[in-house]
Protein backbone atom coordinates (compact mmCIF):
# COMPACT_ATOMS: atom_id res chain seq x y z
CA UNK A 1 4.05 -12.33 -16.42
CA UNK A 2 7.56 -12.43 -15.92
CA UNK A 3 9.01 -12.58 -12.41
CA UNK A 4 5.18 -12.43 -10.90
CA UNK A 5 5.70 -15.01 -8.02
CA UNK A 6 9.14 -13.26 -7.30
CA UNK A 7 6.81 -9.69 -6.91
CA UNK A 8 4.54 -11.19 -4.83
CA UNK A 9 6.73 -12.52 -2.54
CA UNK A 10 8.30 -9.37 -2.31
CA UNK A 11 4.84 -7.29 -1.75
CA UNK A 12 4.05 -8.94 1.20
CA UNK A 13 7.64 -9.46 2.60
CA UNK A 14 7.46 -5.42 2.28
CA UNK A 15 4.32 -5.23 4.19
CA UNK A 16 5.11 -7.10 7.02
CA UNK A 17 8.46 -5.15 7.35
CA UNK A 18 6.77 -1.82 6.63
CA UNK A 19 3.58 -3.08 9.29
CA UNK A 20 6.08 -4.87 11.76
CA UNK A 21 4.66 -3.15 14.90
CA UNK A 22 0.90 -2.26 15.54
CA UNK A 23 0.52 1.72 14.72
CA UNK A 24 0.30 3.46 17.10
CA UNK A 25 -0.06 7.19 15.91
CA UNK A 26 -3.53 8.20 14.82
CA UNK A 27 -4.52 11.34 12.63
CA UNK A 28 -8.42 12.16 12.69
CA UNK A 29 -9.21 8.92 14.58
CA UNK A 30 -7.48 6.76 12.20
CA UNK A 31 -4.17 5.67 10.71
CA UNK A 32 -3.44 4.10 6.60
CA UNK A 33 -0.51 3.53 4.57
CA UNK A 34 -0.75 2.81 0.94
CA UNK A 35 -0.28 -0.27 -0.50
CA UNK A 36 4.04 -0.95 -1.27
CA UNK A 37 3.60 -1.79 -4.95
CA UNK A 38 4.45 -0.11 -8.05
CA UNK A 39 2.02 1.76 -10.27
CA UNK A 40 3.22 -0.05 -13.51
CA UNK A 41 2.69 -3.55 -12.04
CA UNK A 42 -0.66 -2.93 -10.73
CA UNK A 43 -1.31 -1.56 -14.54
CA UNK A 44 0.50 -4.20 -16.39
CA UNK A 45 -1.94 -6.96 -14.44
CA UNK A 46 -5.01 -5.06 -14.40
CA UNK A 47 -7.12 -7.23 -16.62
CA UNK A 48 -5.97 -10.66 -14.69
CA UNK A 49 -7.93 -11.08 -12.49
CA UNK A 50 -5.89 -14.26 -11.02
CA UNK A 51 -3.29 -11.58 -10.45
CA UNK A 52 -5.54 -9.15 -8.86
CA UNK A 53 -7.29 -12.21 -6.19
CA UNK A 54 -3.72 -12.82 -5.40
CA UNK A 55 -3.00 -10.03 -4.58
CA UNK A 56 -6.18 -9.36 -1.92
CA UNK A 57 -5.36 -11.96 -0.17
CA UNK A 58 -1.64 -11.06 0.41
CA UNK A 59 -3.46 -7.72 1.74
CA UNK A 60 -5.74 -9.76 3.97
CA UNK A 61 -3.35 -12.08 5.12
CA UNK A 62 -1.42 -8.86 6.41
CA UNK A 63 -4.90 -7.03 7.61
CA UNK A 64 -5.32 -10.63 9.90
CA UNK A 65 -1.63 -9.98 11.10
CA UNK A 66 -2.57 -6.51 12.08
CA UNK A 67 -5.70 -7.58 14.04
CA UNK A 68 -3.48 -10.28 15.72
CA UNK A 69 -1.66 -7.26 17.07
CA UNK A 70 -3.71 -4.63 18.37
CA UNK A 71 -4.49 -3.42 21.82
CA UNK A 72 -7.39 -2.87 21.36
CA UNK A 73 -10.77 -4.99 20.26
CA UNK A 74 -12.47 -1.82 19.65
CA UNK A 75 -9.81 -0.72 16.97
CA UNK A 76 -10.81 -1.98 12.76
CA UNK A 77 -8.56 -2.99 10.35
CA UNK A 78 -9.58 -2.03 6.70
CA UNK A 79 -8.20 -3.14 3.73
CA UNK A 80 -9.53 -0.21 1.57
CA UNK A 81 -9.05 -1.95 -2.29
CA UNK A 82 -9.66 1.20 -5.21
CA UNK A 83 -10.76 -0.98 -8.49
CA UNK A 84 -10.23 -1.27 -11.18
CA UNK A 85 -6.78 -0.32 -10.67
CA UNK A 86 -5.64 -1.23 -6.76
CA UNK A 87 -3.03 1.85 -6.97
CA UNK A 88 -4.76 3.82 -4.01
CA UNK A 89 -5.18 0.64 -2.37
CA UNK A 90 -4.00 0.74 1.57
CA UNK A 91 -4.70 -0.37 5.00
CA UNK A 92 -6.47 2.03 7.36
CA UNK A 93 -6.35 0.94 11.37
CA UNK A 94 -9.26 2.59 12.80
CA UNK A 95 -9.47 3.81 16.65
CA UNK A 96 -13.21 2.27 16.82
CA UNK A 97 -16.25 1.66 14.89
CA UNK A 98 -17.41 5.51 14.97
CA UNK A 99 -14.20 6.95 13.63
CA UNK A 100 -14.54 3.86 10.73
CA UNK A 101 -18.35 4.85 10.23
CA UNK A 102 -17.58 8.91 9.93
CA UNK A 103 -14.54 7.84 7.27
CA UNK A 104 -17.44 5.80 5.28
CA UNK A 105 -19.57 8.85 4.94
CA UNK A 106 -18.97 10.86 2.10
CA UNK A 107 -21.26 12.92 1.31
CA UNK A 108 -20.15 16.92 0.25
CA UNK A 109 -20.79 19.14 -2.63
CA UNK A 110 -17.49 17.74 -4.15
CA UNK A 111 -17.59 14.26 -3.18
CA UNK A 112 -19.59 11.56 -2.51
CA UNK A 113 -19.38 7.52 -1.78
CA UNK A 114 -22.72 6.03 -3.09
CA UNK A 115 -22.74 2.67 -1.70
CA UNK A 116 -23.34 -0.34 -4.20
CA UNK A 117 -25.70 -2.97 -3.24
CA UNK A 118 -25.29 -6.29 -2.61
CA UNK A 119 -21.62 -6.53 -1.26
CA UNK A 120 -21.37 -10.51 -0.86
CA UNK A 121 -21.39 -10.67 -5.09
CA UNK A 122 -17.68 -9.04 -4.57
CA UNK A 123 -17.05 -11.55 -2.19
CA UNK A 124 -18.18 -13.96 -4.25
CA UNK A 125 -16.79 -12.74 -7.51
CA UNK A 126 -13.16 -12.66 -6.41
CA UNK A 127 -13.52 -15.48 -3.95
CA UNK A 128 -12.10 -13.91 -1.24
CA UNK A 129 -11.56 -16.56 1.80
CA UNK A 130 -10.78 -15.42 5.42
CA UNK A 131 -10.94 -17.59 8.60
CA UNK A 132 -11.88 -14.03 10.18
CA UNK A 133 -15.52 -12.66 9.55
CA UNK A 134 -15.05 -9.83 7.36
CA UNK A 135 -17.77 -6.77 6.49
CA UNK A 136 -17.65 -5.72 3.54
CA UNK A 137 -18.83 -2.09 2.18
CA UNK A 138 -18.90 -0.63 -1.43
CA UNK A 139 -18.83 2.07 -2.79
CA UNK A 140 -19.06 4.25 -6.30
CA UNK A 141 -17.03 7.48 -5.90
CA UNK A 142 -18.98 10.98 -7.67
CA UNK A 143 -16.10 13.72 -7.57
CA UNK A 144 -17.28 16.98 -8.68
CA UNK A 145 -13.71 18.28 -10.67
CA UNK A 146 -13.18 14.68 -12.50
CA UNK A 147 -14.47 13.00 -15.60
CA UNK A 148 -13.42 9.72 -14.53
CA UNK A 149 -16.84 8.77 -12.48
CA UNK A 150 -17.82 4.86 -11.89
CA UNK A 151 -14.22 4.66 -9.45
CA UNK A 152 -15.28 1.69 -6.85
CA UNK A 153 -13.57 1.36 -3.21
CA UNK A 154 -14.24 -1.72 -1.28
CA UNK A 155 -13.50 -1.85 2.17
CA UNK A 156 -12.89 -5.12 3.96
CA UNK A 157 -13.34 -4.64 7.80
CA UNK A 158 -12.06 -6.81 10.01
């Protein structure tokens, strides 16, 4: 792909600018920003999955900035990844682990996360490296008004 190392740069050059300071405004126990990339990249790459592992790791690098810089050990950093695109993708800065656990349930007449078992084969699959220990969750989104069922969300917790 044309210009790809020049984008990448860029993407995480935006994050840390966008990211600079540790957030400190929280809305229903928890803060996120979506991921500064354009929809048409993130399409244009979605079968390479080089692409894709380079990309995760730009976000993790930036997730292991943001733990670097908060306050507070209590606080989780997520790196919330939407497959098979990435477009929702973001970072979500949780005010402790029950605010992170009551985001992870979803479970209403309209929409639910059914976790997927076995979370260290997506570890494994996209070789995802961090000198941090990371949790990972899974999950396979059900919503109630869309066709489009079999959406997965990983969330790397750090």
């Amino acid at each position: 792909m044309r210009g790809l190392k020049r984008k990448l740069i860029r993407l995480q050059r935006n994050m840390q600018e966008n990211h600079h300071d540790f957030p400190t405004e929280f809305h229903n126990g928890y803060w996120n920003t979506k991921i500064p990339v354009g929809q048409t990249f993130l399409l244009d790459i979605q079968h390479n999955a080089q692409i894709k592992q380079a990309i995760i790791h730009i976000l993790l690098d930036e997730a292991k900035r943001l733990v670097e810089l908060r306050v507070d050990e209590r606080m989780r950093v997520v790196v919330l990844l939407d497959f098979p695109t990435l477009w929702n993708s973001e970072f979500l800065v949780f005010e402790d682990e029950k605010e992170l656990q009551t985001f992870v349930r979803r479970d209403s007449s309209h929409q639910k996360w059914i976790p997927i078992p076995h979370v260290k084969t997506f570890i494994n699959q996209w070789d995802i490296r961090s000198d941090q220990e990371i949790r990972v969750y899974g999950f396979v989104e059900w919503l109630s008004d869309e066709e489009d069922e079999g959406r997965e969300w990983w969330m790397l917790v750090q």
